[in-house]
N, C-alpha and C. Protein backbone atom coordinates (compact mmCIF):
# COMPACT_ATOMS: atom_id res chain seq x y z
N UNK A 1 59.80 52.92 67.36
CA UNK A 1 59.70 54.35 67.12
C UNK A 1 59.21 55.11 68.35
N UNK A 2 58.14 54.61 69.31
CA UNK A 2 57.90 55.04 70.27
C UNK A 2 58.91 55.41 71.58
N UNK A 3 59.90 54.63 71.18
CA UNK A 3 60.79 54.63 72.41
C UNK A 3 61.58 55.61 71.79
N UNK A 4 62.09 55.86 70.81
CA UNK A 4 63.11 56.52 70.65
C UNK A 4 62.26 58.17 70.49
N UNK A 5 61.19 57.90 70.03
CA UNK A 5 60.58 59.38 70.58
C UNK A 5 60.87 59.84 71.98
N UNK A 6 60.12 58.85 72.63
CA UNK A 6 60.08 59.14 74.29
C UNK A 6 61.57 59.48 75.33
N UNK A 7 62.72 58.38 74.57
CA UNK A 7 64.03 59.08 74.89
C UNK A 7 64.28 60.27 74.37
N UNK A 8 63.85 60.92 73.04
CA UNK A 8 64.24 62.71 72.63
C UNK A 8 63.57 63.15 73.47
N UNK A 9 62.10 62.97 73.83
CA UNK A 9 61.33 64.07 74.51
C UNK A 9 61.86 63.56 76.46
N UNK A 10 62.79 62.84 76.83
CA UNK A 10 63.39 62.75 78.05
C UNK A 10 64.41 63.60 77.82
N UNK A 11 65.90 63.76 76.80
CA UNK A 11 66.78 64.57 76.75
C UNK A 11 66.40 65.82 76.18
N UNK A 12 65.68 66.16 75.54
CA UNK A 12 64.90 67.86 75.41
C UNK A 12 64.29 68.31 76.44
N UNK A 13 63.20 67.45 77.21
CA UNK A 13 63.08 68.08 78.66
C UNK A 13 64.34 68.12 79.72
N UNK A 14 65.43 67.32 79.91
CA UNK A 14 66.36 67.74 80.12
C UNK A 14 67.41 68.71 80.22
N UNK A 15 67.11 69.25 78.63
CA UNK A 15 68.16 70.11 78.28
C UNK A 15 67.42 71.51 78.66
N UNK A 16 66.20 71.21 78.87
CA UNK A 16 65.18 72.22 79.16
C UNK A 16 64.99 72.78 80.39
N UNK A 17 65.36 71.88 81.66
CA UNK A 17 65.22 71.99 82.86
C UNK A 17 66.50 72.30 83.33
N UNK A 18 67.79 72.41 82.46
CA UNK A 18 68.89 72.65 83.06
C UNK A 18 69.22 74.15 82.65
N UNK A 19 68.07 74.21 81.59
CA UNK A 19 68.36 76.17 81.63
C UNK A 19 67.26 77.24 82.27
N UNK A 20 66.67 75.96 83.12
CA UNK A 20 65.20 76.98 83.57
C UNK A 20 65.57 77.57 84.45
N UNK A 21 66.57 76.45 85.77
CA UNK A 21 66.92 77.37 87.07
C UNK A 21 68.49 77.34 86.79
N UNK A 22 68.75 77.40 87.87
CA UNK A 22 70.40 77.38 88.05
C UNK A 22 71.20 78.58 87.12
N UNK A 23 72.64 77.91 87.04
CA UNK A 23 73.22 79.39 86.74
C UNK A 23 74.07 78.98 85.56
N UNK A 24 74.93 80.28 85.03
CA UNK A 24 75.65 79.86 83.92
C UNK A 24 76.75 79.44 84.22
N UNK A 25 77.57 79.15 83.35
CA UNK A 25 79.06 78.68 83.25
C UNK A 25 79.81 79.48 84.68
N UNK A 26 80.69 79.08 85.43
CA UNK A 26 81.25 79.59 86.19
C UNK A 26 82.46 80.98 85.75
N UNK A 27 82.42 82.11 85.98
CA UNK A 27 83.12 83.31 85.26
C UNK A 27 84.99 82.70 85.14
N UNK A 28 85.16 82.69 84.25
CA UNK A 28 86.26 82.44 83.44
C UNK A 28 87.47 83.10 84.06
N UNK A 29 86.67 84.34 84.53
CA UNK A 29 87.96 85.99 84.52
C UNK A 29 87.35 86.65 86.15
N UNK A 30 88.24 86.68 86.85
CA UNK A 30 87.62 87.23 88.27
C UNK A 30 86.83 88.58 87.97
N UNK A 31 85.74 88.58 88.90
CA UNK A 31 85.75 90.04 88.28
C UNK A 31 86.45 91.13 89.12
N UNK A 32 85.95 92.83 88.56
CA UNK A 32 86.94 94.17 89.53
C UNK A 32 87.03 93.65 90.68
N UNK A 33 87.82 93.92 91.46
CA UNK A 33 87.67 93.80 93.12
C UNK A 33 86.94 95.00 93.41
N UNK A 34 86.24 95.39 93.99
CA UNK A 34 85.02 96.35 94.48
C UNK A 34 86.24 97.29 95.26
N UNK A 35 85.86 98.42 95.26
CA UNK A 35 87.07 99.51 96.71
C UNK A 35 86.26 98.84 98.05
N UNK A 36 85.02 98.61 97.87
CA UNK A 36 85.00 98.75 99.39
C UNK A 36 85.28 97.06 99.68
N UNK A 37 85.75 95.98 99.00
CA UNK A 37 85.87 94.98 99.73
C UNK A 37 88.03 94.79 99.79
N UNK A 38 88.18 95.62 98.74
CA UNK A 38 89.96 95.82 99.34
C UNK A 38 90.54 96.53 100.32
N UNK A 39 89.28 97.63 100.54
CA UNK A 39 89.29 98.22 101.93
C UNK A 39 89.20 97.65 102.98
N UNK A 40 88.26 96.50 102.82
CA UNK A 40 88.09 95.84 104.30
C UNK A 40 88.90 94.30 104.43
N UNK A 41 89.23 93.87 103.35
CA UNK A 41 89.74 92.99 103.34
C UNK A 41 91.38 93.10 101.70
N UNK A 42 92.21 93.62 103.19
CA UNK A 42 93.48 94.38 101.92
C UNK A 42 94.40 92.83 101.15
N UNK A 43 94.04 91.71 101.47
CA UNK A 43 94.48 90.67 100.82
C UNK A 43 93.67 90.00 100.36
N UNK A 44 92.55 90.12 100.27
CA UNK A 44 91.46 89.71 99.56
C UNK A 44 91.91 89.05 97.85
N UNK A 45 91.52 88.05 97.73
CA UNK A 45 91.09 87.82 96.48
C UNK A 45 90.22 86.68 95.64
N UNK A 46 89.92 86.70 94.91
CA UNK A 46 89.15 86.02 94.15
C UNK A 46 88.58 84.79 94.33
N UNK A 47 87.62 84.30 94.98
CA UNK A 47 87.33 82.88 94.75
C UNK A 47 86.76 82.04 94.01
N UNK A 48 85.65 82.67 93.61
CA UNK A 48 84.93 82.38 92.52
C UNK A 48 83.70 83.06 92.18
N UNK A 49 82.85 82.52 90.77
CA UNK A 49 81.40 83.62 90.90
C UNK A 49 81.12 82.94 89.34
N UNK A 50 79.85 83.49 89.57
CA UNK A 50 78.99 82.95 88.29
C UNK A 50 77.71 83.43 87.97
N UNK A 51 77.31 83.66 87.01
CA UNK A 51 75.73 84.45 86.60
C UNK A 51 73.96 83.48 86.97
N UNK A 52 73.82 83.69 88.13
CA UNK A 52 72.84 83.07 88.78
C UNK A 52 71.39 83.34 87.79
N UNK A 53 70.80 82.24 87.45
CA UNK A 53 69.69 82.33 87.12
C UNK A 53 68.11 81.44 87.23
N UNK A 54 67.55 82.41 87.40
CA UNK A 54 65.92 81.81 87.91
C UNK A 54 65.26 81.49 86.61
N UNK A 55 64.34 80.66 86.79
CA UNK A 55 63.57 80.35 85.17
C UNK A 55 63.68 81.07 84.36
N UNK A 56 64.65 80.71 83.67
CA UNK A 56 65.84 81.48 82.97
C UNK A 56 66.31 82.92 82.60
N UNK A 57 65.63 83.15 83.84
CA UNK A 57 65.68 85.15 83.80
C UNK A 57 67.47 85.26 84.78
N UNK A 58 68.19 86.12 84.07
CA UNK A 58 69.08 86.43 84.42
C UNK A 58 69.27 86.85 85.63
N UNK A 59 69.39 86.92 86.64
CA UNK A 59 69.22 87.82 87.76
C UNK A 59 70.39 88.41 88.47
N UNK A 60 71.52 88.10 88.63
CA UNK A 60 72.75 88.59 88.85
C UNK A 60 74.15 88.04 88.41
N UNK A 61 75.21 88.33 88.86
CA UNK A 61 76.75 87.98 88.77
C UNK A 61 76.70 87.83 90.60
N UNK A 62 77.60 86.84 90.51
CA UNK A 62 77.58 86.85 92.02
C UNK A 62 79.25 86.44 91.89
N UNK A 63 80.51 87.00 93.28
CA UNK A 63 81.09 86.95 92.97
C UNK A 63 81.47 86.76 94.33
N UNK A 64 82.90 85.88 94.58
CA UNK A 64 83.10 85.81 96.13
C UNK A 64 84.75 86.09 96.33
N UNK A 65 84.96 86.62 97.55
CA UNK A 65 86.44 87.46 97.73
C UNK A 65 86.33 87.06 98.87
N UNK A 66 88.06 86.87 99.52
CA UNK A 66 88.15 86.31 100.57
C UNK A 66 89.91 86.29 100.58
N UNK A 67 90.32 86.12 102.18
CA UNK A 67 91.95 86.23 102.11
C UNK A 67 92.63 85.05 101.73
N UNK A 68 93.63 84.76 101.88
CA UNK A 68 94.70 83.40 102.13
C UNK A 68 93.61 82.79 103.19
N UNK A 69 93.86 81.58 103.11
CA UNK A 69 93.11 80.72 103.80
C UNK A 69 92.12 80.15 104.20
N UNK A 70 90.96 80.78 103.07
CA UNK A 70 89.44 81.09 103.39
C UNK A 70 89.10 79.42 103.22
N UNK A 71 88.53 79.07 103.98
CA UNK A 71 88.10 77.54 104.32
C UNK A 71 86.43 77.65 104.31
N UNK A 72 85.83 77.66 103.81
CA UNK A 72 84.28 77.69 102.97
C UNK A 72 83.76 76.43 104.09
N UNK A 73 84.24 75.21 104.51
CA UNK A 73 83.54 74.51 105.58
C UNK A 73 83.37 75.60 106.85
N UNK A 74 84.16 76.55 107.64
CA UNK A 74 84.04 77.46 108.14
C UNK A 74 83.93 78.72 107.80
N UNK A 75 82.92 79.23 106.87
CA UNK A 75 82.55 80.06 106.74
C UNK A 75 82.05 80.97 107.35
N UNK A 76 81.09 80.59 108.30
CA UNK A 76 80.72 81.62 109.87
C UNK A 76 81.74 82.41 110.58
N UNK A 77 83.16 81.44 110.64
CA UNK A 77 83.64 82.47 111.40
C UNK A 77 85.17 82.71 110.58
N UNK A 78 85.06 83.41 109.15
CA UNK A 78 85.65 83.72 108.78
C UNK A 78 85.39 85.43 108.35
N UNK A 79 86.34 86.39 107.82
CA UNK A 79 86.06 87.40 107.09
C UNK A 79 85.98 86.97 105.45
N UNK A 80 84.99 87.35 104.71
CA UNK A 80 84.99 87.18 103.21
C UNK A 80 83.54 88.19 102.45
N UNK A 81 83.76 88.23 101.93
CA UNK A 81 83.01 89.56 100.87
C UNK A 81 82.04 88.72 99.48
N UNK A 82 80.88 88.71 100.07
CA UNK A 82 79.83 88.51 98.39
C UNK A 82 79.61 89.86 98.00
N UNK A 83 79.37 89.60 96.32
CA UNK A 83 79.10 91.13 95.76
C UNK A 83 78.47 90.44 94.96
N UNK A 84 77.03 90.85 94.31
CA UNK A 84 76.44 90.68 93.42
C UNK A 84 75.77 92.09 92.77
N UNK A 85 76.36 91.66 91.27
CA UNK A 85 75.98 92.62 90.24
C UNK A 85 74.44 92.65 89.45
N UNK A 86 73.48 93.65 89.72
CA UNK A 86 72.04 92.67 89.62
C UNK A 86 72.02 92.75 88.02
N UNK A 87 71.61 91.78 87.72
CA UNK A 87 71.10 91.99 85.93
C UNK A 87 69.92 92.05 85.52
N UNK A 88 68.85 92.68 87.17
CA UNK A 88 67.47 93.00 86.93
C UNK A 88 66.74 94.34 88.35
N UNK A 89 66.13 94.54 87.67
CA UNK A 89 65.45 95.51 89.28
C UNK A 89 64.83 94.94 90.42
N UNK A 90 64.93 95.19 91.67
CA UNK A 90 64.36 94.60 92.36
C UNK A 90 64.52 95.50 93.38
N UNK A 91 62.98 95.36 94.05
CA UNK A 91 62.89 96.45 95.51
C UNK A 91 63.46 95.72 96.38
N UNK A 92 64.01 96.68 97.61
CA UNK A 92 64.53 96.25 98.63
C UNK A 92 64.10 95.16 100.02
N UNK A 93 62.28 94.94 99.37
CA UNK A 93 61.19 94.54 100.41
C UNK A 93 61.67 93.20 99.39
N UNK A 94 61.68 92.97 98.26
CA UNK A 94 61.64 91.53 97.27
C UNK A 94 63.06 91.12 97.37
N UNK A 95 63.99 91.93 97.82
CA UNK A 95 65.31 91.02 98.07
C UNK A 95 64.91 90.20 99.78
N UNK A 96 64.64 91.28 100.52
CA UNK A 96 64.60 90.69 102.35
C UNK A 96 63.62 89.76 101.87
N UNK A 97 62.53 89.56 101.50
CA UNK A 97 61.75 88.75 101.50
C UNK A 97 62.27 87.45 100.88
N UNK A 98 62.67 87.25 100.10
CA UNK A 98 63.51 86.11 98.76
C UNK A 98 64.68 85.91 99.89
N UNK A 99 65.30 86.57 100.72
CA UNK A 99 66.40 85.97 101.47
C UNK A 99 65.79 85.47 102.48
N UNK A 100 65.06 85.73 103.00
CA UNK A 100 64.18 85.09 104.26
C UNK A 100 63.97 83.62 103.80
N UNK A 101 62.88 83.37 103.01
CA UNK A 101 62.63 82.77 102.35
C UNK A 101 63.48 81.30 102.51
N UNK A 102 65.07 82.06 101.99
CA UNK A 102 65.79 80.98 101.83
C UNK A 102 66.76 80.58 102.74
N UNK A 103 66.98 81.64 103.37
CA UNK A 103 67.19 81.37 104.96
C UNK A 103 66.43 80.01 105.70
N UNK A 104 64.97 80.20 105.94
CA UNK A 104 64.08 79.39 106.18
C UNK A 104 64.07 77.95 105.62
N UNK A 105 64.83 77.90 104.49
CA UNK A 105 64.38 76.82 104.03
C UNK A 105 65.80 75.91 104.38
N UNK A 106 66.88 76.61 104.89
CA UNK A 106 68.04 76.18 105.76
C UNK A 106 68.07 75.37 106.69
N UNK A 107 67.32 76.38 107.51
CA UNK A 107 67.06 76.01 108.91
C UNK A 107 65.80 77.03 109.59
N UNK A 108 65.05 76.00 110.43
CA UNK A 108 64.04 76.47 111.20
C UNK A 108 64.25 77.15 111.76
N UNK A 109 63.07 78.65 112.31
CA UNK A 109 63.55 79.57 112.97
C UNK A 109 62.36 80.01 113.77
N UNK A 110 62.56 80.28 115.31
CA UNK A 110 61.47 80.90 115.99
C UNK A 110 60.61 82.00 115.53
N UNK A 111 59.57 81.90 115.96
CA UNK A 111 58.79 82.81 114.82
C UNK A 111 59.57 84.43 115.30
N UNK A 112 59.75 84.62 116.09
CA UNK A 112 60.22 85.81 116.81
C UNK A 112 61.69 86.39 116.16
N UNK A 113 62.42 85.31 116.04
CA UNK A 113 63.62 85.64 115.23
C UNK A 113 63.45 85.28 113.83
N UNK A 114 62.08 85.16 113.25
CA UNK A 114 61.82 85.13 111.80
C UNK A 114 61.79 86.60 111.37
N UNK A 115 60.79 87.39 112.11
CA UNK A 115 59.77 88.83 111.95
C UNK A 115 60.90 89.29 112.53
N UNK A 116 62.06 89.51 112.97
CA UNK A 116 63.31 90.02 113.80
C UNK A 116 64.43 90.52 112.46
N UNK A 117 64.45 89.31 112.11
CA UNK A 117 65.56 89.44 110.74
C UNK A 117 64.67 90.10 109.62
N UNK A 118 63.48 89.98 109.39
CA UNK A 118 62.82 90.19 107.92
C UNK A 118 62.90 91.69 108.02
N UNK A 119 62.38 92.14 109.44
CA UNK A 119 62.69 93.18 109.72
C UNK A 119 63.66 94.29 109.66
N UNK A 120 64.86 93.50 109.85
CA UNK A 120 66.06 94.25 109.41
C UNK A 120 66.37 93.97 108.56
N UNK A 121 66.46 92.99 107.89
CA UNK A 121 67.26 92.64 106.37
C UNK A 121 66.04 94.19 105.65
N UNK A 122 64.81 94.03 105.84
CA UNK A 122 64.08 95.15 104.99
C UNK A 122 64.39 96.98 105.16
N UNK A 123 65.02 96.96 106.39
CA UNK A 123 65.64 98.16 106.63
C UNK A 123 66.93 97.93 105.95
N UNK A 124 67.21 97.50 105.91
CA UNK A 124 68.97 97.82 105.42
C UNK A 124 69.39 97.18 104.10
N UNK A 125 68.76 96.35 103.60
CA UNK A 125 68.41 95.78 102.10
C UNK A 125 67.90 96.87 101.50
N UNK A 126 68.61 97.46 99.66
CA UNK A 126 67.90 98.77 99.21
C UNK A 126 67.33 98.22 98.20
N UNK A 127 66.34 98.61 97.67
CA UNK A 127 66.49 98.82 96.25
C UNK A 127 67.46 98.53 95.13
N UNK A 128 67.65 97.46 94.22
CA UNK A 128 68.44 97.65 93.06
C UNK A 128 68.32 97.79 91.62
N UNK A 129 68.84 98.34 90.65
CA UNK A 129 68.28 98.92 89.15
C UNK A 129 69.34 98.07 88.40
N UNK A 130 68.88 97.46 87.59
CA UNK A 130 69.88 96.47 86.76
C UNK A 130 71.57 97.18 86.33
N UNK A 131 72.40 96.80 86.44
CA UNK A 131 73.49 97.26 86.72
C UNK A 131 73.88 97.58 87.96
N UNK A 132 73.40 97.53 89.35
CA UNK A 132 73.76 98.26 90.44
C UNK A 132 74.38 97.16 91.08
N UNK A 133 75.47 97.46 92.05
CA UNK A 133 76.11 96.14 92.77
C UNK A 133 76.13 96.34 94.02
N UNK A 134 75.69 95.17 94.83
CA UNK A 134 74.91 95.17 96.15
C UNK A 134 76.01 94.32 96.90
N UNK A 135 76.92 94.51 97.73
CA UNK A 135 77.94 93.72 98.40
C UNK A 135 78.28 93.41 99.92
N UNK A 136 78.20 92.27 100.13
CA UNK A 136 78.17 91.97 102.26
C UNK A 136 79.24 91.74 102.03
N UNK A 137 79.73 91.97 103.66
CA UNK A 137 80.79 91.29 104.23
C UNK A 137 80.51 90.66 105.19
N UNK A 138 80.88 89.70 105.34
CA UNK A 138 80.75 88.65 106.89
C UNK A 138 81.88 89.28 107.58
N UNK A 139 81.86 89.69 108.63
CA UNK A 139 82.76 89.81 109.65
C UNK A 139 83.78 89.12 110.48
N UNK A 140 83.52 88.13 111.11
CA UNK A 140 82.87 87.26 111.32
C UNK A 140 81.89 88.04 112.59
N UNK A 141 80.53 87.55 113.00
CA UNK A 141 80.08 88.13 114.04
C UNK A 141 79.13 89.39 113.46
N UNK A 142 78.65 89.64 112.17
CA UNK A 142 78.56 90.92 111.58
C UNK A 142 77.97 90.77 109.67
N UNK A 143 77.47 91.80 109.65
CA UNK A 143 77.30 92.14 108.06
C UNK A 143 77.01 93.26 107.53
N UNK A 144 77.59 93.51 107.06
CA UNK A 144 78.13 95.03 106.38
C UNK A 144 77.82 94.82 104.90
N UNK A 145 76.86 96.23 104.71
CA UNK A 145 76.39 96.21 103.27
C UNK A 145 76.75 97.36 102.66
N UNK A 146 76.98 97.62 101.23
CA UNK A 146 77.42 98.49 100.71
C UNK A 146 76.49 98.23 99.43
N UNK A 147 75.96 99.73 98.82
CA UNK A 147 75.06 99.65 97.60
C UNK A 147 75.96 100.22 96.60
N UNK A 148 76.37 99.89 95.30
CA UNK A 148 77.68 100.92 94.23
C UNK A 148 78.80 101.48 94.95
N UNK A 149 79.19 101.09 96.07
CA UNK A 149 80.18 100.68 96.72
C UNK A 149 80.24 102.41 97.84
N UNK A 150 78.68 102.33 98.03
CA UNK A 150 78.37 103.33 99.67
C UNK A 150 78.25 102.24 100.42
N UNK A 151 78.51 102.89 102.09
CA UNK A 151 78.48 102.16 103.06
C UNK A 151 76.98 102.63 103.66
N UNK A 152 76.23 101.71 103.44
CA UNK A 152 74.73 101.24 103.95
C UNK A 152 74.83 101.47 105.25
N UNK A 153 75.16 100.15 105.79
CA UNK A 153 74.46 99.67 107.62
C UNK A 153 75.83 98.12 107.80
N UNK A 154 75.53 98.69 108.92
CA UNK A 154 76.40 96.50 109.73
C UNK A 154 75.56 96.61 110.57
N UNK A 155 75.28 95.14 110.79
CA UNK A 155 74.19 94.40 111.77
C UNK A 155 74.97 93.13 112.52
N UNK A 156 75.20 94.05 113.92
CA UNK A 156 75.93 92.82 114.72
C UNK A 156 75.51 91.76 115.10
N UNK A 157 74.78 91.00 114.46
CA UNK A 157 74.05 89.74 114.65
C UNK A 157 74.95 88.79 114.07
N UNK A 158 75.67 87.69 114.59
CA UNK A 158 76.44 87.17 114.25
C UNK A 158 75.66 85.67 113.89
N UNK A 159 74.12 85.03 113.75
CA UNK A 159 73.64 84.02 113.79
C UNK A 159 72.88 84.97 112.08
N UNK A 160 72.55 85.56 112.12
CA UNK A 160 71.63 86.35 111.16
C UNK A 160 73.01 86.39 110.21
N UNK A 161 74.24 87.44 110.32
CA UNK A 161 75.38 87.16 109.11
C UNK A 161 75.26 85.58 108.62
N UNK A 162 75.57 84.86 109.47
CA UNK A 162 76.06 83.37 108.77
C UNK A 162 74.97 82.78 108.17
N UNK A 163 73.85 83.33 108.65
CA UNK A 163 72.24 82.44 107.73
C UNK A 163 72.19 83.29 106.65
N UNK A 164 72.85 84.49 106.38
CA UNK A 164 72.51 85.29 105.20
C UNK A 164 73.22 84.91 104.58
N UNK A 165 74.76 84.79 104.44
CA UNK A 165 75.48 83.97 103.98
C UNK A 165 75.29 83.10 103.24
N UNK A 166 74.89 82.45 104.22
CA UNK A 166 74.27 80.88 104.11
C UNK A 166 73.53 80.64 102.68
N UNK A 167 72.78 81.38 102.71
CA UNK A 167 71.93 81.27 101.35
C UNK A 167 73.08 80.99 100.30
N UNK A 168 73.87 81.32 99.94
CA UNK A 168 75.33 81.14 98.76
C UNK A 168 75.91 80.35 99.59
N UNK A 169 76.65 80.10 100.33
CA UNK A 169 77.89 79.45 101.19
C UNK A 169 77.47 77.89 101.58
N UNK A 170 76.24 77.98 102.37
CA UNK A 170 75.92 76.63 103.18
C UNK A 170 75.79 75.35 102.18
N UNK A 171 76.34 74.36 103.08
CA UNK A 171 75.63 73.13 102.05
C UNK A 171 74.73 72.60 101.51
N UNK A 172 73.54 73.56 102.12
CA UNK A 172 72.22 73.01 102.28
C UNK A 172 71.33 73.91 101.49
N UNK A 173 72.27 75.06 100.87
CA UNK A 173 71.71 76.06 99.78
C UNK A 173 70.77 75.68 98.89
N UNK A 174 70.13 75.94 98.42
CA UNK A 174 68.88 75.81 97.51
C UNK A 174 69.42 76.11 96.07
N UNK A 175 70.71 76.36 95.63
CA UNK A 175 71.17 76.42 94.48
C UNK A 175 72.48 75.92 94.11
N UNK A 176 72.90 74.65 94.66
CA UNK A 176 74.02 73.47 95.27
C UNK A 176 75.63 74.23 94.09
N UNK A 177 75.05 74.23 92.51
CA UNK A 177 75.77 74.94 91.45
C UNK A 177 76.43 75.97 91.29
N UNK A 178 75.67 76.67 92.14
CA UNK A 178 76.31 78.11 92.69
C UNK A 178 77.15 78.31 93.57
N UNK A 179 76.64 77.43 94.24
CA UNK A 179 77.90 77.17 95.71
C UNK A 179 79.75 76.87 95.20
N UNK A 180 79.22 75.52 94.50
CA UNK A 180 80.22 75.28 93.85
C UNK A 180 81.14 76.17 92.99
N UNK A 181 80.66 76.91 92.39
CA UNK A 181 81.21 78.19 91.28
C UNK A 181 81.61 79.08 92.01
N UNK A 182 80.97 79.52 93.38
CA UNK A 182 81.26 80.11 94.09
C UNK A 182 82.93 80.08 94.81
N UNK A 183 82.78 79.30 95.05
CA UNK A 183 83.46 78.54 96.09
C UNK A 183 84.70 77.62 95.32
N UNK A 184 84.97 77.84 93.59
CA UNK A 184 85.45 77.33 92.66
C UNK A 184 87.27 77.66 93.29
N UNK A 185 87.53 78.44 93.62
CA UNK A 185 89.05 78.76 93.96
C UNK A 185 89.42 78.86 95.42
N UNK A 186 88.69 78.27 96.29
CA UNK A 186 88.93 77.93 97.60
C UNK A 186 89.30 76.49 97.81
N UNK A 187 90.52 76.02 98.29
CA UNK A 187 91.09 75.01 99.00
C UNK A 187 89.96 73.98 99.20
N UNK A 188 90.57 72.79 99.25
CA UNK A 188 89.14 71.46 99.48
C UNK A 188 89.11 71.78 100.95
């Protein structure tokens, strides 16, 4: 009897830990194409996306667009478009900070080009109110932000785009599930 307790309370903590972090089901149905990412990218389409979530608080739709040929191992030096739809509020200092964060946990960074990027991601990162959709483009070489589909700021930092990126794209992402969902309709 003891064991077969101890196996329920192994698959209930299980079933428990797989809805604390990570994300939901991968989206079924692409979502709108945004104007400003058919503007910048007029063959753009759909790759994948999925409803990202933190101990089990909802926190966005994340959704990825990109042309013919988008190859996700080269992601740095491609053009492609994240858009995430937030499904909570968050100041513009708690997004730069949470991307830093995970930037960092990528790859090591001089302290100088740590306080460099936090810096700007906090200037040009806004504010978002649940429903609002917050969308980059990688350039390549570049990142271009748009808030409800205004044109923000681009930051020609072409090492800073691909680590921001990075956070969704890289292999080494801190949310491996997402990547994948992400990245669900792009070529092996």
């Amino acid at each position: 009897m003891p064991r077969r307790r101890q196996l329920l309370s192994r698959i209930c903590f299980g079933l428990l830990a797989g809805r604390v972090t990570g994300l939901a089901l991968a989206q079924a149905q692409p979502a709108a194409l945004p104007a400003e990412v058919l503007a910048s990218i007029p063959d753009a389409r759909w790759i994948g996306g999925a409803r990202f979530r933190y101990f089990g608080w909802s926190v966005y739709d994340a959704s990825l667009w990109a042309g013919p040929g988008f190859n996700p191992n080269g992601y740095a030096s491609q053009r492609f478009a994240l858009s995430l739809l937030y499904l909570r509020a968050f100041s513009g200092k708690e997004i730069a900070l949470r991307s830093m964060q995970e930037i960092r946990r990528v790859a090591k960074l001089p302290a100088e080009t740590d306080l460099t990027w936090l810096d700007t991601l906090q200037d040009v990162l806004p504010g978002v109110a649940a429903g609002e959709r917050l969308t980059g483009l990688h350039g390549p070489g570049s990142l271009a932000l748009w808030h409800q589909g205004r044109a923000l700021a681009t930051v020609n930092d072409a090492q800073l785009a691909a680590r921001f990126f990075g956070i969704w794209l890289d292999p080494a992402t801190s949310e491996p599930r997402l990547r994948q969902a992400l990245l669900a309709g792009a070529p092996p």
